[in-house]
PDB file of N, CA and C in Angstrom:
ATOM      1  N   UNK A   1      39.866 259.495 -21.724  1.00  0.00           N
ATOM      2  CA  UNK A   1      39.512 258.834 -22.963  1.00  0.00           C
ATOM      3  C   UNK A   1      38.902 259.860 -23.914  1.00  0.00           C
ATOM      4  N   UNK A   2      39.620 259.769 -25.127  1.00  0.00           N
ATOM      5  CA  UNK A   2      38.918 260.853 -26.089  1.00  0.00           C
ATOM      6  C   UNK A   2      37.759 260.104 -26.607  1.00  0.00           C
ATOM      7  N   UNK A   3      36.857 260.921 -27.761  1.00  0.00           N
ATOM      8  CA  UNK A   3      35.774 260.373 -27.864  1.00  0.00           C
ATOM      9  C   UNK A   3      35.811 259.995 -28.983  1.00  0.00           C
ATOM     10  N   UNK A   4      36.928 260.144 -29.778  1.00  0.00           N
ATOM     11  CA  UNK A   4      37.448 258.902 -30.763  1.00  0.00           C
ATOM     12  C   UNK A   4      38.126 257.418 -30.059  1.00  0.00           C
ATOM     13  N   UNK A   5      38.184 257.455 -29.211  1.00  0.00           N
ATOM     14  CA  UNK A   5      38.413 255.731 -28.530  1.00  0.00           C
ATOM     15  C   UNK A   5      37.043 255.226 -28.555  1.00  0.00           C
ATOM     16  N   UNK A   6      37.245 253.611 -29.436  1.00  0.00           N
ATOM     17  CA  UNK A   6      36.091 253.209 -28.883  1.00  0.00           C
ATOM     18  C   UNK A   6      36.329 251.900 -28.337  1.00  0.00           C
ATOM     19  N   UNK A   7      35.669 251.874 -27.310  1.00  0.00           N
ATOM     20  CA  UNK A   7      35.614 250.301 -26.581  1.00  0.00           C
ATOM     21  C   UNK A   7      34.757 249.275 -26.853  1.00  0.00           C
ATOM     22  N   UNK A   8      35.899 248.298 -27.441  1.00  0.00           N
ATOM     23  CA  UNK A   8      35.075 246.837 -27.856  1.00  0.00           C
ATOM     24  C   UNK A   8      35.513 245.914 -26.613  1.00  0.00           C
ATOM     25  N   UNK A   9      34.513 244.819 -27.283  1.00  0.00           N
ATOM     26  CA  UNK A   9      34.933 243.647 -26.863  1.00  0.00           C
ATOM     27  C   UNK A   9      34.289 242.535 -27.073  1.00  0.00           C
ATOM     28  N   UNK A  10      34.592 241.868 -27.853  1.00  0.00           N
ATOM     29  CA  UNK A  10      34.480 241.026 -29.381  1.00  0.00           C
ATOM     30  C   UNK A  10      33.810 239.422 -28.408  1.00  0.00           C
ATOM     31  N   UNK A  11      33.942 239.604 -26.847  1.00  0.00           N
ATOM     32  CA  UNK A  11      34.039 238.234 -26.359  1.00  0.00           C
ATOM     33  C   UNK A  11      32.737 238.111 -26.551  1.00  0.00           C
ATOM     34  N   UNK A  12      32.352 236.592 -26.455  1.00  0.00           N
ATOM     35  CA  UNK A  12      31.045 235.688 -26.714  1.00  0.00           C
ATOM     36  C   UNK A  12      30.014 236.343 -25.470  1.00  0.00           C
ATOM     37  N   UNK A  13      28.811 236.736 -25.568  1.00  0.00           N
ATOM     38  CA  UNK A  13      28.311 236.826 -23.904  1.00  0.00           C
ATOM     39  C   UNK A  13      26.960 235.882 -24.301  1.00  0.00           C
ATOM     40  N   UNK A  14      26.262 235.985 -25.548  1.00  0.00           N
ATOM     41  CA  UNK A  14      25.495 234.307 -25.520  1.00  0.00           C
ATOM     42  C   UNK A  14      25.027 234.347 -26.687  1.00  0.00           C
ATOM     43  N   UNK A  15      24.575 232.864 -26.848  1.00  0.00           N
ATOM     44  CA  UNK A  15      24.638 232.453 -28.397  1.00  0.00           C
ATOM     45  C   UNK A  15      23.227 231.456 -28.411  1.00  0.00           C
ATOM     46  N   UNK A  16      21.983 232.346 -29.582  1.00  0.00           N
ATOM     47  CA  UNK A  16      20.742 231.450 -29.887  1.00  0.00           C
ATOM     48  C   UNK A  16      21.017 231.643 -31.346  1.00  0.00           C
ATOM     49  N   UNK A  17      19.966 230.707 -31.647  1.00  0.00           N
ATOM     50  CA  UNK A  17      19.652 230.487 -32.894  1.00  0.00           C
ATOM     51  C   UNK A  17      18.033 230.355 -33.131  1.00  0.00           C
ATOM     52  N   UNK A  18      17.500 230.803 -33.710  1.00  0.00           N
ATOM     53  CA  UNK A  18      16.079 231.280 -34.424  1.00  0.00           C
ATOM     54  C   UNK A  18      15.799 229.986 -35.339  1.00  0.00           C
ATOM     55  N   UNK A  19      14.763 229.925 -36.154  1.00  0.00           N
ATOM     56  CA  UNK A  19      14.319 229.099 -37.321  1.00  0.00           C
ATOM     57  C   UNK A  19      15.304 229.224 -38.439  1.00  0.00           C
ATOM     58  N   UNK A  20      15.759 230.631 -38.337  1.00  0.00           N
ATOM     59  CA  UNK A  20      16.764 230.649 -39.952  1.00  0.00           C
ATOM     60  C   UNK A  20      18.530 231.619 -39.477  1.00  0.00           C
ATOM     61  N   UNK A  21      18.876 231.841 -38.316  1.00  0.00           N
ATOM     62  CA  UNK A  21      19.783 232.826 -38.007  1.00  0.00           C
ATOM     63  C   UNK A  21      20.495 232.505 -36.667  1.00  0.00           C
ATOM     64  N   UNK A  22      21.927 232.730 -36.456  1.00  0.00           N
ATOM     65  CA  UNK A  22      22.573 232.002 -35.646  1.00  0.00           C
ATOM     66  C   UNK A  22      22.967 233.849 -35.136  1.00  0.00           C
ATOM     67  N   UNK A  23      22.640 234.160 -34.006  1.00  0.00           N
ATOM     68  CA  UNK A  23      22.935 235.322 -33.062  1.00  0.00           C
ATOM     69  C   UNK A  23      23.349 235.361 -32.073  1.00  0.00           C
ATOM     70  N   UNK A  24      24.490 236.099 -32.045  1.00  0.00           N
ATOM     71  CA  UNK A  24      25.620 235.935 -31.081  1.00  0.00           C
ATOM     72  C   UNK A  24      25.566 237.634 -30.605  1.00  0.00           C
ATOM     73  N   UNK A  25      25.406 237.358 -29.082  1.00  0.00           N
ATOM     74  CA  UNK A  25      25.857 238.444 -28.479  1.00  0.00           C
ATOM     75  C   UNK A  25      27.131 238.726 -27.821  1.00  0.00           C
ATOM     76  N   UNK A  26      27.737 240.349 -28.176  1.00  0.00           N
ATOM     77  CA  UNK A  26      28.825 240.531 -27.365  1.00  0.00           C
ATOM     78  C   UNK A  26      28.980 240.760 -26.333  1.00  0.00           C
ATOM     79  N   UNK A  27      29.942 240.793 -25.306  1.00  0.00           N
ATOM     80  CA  UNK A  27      30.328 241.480 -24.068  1.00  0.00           C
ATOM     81  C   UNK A  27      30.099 242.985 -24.224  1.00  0.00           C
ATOM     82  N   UNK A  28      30.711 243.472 -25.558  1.00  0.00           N
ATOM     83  CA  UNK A  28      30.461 245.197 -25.572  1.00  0.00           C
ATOM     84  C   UNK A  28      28.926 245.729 -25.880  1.00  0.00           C
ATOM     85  N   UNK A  29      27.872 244.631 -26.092  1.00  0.00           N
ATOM     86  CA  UNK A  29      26.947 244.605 -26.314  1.00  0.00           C
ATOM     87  C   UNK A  29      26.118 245.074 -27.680  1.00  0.00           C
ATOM     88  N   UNK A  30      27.273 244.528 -28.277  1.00  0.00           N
ATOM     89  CA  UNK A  30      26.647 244.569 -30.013  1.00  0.00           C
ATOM     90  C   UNK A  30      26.233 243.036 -29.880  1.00  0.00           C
ATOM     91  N   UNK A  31      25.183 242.963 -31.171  1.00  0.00           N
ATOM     92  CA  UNK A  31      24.632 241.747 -31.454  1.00  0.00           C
ATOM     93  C   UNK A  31      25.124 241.256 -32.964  1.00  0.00           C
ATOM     94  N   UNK A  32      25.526 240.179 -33.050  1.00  0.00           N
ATOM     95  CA  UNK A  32      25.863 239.932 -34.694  1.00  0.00           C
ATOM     96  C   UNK A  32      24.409 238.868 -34.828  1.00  0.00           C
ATOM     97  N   UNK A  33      24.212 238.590 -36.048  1.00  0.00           N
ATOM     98  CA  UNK A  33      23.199 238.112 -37.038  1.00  0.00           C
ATOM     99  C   UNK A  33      23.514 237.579 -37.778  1.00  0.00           C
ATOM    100  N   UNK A  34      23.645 236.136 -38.209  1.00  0.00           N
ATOM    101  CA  UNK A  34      23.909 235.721 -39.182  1.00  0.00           C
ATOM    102  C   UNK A  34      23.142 234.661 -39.853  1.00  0.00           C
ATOM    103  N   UNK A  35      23.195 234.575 -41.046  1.00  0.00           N
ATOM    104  CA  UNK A  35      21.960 233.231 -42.064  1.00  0.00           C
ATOM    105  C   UNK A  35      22.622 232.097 -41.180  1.00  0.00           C
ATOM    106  N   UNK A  36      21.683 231.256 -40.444  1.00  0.00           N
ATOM    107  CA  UNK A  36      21.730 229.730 -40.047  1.00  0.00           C
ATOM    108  C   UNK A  36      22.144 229.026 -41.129  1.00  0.00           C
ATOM    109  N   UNK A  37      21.858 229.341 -42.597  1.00  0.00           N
ATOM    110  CA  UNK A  37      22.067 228.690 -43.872  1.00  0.00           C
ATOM    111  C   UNK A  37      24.029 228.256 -44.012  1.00  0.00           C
ATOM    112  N   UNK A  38      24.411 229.582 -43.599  1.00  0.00           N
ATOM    113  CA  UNK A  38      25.611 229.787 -43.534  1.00  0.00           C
ATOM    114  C   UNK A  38      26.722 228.253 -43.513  1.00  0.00           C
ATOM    115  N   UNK A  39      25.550 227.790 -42.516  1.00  0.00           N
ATOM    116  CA  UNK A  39      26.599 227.343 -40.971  1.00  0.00           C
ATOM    117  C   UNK A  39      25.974 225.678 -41.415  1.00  0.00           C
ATOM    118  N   UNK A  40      26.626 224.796 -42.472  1.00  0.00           N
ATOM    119  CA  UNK A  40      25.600 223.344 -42.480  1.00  0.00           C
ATOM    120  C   UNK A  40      25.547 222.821 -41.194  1.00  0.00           C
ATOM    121  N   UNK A  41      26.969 222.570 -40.451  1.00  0.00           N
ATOM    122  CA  UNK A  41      26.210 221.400 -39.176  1.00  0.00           C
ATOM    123  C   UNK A  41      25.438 222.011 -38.366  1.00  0.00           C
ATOM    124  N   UNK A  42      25.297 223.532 -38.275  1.00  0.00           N
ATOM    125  CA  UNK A  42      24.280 224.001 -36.716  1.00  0.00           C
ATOM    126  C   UNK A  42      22.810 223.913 -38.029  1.00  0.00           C
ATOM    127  N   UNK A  43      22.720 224.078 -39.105  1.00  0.00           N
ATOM    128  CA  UNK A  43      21.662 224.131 -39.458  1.00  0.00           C
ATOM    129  C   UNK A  43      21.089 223.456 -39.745  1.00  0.00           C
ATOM    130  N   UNK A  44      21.304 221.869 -39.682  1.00  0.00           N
ATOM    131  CA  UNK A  44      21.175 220.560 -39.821  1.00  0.00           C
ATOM    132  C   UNK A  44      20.675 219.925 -38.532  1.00  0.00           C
ATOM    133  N   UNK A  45      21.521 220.634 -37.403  1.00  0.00           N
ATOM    134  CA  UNK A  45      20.974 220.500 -35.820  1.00  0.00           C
ATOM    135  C   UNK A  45      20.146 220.579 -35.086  1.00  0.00           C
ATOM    136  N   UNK A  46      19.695 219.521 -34.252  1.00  0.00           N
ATOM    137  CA  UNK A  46      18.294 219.333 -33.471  1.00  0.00           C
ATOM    138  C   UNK A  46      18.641 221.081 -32.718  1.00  0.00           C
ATOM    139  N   UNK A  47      17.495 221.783 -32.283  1.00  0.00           N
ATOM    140  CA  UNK A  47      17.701 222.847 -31.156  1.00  0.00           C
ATOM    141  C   UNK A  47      18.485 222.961 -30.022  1.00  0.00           C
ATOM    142  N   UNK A  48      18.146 221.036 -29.689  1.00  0.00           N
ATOM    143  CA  UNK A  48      19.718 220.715 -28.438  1.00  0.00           C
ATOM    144  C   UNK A  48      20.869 220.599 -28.514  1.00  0.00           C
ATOM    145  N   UNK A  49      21.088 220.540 -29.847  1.00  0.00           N
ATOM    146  CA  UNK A  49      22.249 220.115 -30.090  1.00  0.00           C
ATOM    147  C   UNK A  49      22.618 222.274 -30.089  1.00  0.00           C
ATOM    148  N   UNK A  50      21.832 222.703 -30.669  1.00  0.00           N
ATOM    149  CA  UNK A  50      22.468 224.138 -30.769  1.00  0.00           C
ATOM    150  C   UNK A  50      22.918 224.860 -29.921  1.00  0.00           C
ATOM    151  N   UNK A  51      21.745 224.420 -28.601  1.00  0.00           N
ATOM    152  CA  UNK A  51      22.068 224.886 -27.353  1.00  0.00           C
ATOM    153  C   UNK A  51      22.879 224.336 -26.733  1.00  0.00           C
ATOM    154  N   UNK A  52      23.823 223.461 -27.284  1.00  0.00           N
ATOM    155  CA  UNK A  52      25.180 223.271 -26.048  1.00  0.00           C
ATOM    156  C   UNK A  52      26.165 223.750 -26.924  1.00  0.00           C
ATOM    157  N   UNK A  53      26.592 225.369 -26.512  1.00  0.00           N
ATOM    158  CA  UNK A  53      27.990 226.051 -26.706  1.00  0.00           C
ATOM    159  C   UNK A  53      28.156 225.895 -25.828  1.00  0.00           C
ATOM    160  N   UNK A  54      29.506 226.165 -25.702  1.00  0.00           N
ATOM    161  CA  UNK A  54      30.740 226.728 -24.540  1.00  0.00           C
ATOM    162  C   UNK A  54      31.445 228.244 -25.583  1.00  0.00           C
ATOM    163  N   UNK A  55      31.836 228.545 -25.023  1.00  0.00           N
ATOM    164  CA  UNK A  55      33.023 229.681 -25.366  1.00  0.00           C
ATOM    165  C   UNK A  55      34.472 229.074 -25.311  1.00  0.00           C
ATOM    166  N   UNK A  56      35.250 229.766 -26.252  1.00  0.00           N
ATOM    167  CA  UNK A  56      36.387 228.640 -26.443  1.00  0.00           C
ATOM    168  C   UNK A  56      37.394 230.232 -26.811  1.00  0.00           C
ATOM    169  N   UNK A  57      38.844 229.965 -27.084  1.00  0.00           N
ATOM    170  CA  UNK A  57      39.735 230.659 -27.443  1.00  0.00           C
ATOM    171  C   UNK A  57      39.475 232.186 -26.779  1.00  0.00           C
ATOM    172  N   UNK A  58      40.018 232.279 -25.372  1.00  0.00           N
ATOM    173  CA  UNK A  58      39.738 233.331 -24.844  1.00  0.00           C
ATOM    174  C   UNK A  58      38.474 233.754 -24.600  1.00  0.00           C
ATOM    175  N   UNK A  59      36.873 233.292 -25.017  1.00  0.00           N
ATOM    176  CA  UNK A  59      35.765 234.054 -25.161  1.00  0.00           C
ATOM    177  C   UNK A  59      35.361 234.520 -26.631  1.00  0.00           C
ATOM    178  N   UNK A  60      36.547 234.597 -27.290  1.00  0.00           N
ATOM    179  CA  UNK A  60      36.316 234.871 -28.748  1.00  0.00           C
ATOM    180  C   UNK A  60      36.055 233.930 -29.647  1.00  0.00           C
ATOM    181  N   UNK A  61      35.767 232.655 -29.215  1.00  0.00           N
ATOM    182  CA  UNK A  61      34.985 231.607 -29.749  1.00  0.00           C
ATOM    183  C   UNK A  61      34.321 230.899 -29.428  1.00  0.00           C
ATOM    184  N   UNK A  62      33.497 230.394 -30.333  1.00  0.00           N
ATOM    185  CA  UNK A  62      32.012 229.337 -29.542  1.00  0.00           C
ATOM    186  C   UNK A  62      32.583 228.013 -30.409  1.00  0.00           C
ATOM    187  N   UNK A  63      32.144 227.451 -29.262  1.00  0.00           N
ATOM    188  CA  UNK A  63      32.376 225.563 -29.767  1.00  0.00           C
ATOM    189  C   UNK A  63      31.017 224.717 -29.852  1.00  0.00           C
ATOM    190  N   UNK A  64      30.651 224.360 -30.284  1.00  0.00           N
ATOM    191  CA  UNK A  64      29.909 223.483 -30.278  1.00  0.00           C
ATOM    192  C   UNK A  64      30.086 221.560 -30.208  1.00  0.00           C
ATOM    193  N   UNK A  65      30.485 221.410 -28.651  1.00  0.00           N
ATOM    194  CA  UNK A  65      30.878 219.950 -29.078  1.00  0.00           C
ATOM    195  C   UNK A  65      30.267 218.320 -29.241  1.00  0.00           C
ATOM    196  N   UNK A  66      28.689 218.883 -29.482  1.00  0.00           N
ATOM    197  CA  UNK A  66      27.888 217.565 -30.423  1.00  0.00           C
ATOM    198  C   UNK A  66      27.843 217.701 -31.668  1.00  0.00           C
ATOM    199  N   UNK A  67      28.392 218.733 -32.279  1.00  0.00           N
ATOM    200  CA  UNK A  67      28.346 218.924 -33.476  1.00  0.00           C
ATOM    201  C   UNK A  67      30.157 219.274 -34.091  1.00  0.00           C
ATOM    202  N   UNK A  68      31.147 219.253 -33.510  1.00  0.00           N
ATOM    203  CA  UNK A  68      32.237 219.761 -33.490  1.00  0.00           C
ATOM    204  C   UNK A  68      32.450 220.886 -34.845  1.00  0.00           C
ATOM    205  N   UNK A  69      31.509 221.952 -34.047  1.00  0.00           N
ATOM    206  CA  UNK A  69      31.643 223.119 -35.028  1.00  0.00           C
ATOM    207  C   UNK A  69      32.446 224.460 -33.880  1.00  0.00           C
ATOM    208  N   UNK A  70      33.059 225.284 -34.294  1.00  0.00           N
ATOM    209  CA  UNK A  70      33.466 225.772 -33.755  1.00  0.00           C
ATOM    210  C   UNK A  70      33.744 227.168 -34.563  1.00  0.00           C
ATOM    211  N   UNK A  71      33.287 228.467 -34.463  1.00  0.00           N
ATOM    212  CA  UNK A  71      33.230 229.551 -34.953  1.00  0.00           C
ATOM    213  C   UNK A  71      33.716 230.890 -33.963  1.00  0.00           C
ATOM    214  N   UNK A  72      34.287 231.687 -34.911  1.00  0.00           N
ATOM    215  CA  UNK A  72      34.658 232.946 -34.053  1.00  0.00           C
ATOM    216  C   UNK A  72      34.446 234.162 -34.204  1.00  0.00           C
ATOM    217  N   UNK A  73      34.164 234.875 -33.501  1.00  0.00           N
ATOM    218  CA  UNK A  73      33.558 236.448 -33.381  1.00  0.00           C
ATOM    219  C   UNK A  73      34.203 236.904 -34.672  1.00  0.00           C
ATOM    220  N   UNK A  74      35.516 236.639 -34.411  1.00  0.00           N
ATOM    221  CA  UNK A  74      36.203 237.830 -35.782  1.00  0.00           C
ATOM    222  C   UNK A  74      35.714 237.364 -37.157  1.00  0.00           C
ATOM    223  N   UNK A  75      35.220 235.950 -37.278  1.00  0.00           N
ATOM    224  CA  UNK A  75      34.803 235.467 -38.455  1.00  0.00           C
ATOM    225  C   UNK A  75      33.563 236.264 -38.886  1.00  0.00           C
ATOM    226  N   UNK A  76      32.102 236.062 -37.617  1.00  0.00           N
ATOM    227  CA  UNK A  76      31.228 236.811 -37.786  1.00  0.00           C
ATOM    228  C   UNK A  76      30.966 237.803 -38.113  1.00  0.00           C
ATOM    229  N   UNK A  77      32.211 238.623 -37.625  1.00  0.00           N
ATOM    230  CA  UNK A  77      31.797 240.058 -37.635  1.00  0.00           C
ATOM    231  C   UNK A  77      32.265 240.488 -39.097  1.00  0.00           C
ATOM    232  N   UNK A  78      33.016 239.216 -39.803  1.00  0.00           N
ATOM    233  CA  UNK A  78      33.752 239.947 -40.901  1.00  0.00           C
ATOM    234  C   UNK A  78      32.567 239.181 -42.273  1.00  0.00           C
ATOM    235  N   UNK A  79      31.703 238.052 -42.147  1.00  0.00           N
ATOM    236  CA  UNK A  79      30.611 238.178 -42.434  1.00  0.00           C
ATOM    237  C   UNK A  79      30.709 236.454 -43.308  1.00  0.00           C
ATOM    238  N   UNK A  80      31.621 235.904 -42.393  1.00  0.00           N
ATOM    239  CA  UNK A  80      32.401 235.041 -43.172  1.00  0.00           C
ATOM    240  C   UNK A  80      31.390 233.580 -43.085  1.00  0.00           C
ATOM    241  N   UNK A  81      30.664 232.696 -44.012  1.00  0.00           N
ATOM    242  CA  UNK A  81      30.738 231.573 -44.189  1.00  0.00           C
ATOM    243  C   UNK A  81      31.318 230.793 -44.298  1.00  0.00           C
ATOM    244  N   UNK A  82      30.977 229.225 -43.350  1.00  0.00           N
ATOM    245  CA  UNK A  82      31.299 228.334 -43.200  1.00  0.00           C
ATOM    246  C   UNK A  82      32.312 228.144 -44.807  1.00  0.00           C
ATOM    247  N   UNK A  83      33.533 227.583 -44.674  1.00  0.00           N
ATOM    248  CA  UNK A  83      33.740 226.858 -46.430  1.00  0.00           C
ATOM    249  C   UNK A  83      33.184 225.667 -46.615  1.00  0.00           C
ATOM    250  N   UNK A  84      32.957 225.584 -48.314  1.00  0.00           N
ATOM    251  CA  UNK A  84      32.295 225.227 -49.112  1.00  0.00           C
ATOM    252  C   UNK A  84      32.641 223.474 -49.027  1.00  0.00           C
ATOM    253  N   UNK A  85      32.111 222.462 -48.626  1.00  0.00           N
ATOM    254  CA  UNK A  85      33.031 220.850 -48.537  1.00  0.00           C
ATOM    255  C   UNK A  85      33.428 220.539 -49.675  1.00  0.00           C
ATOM    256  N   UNK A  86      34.771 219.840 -49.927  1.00  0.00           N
ATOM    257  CA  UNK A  86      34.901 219.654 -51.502  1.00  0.00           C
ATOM    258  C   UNK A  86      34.318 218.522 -51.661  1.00  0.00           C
TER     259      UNK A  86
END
């Protein structure tokens, strides 16, 4: 392996949420960060309700199914908010 290869891996390894920020850790062991604001139904959500993910679509997504929200690494990482309800 040259030392321009770099090894990811984008899969879910666990998912809290803070007072204001929804943080998702990777398998490759980066952490993403994102505004809770972002996200209306997790930020609207009792703490229990936050704490029941699963991982969904290979690992590369989290589900949330009391809230049927469902978000994905590649979204996060690209810095993407929830869309806007018309």
């Amino acid at each position: 392996m040259s030392i321009s290869e770099r090894l990811t891996d984008e899969r879910v390894s666990d998912v809290r949420c803070t007072e204001d920020a929804l943080v998702v850790d990777l398998m490759d062991g980066r952490t993403i960060t994102v505004p809770l604001a972002w996200y209306p139904r997790l930020a609207g959500a009792s703490p229990e309700q936050r704490a029941n993910w699963q991982t969904c679509g290979g690992g590369y997504g989290i589900h949330w199914p009391d809230l049927d929200e469902d978000l994905s690494t590649e979204g996060l990482l690209r810095g993407a908010p929830a869309p806007k309800a018309a």
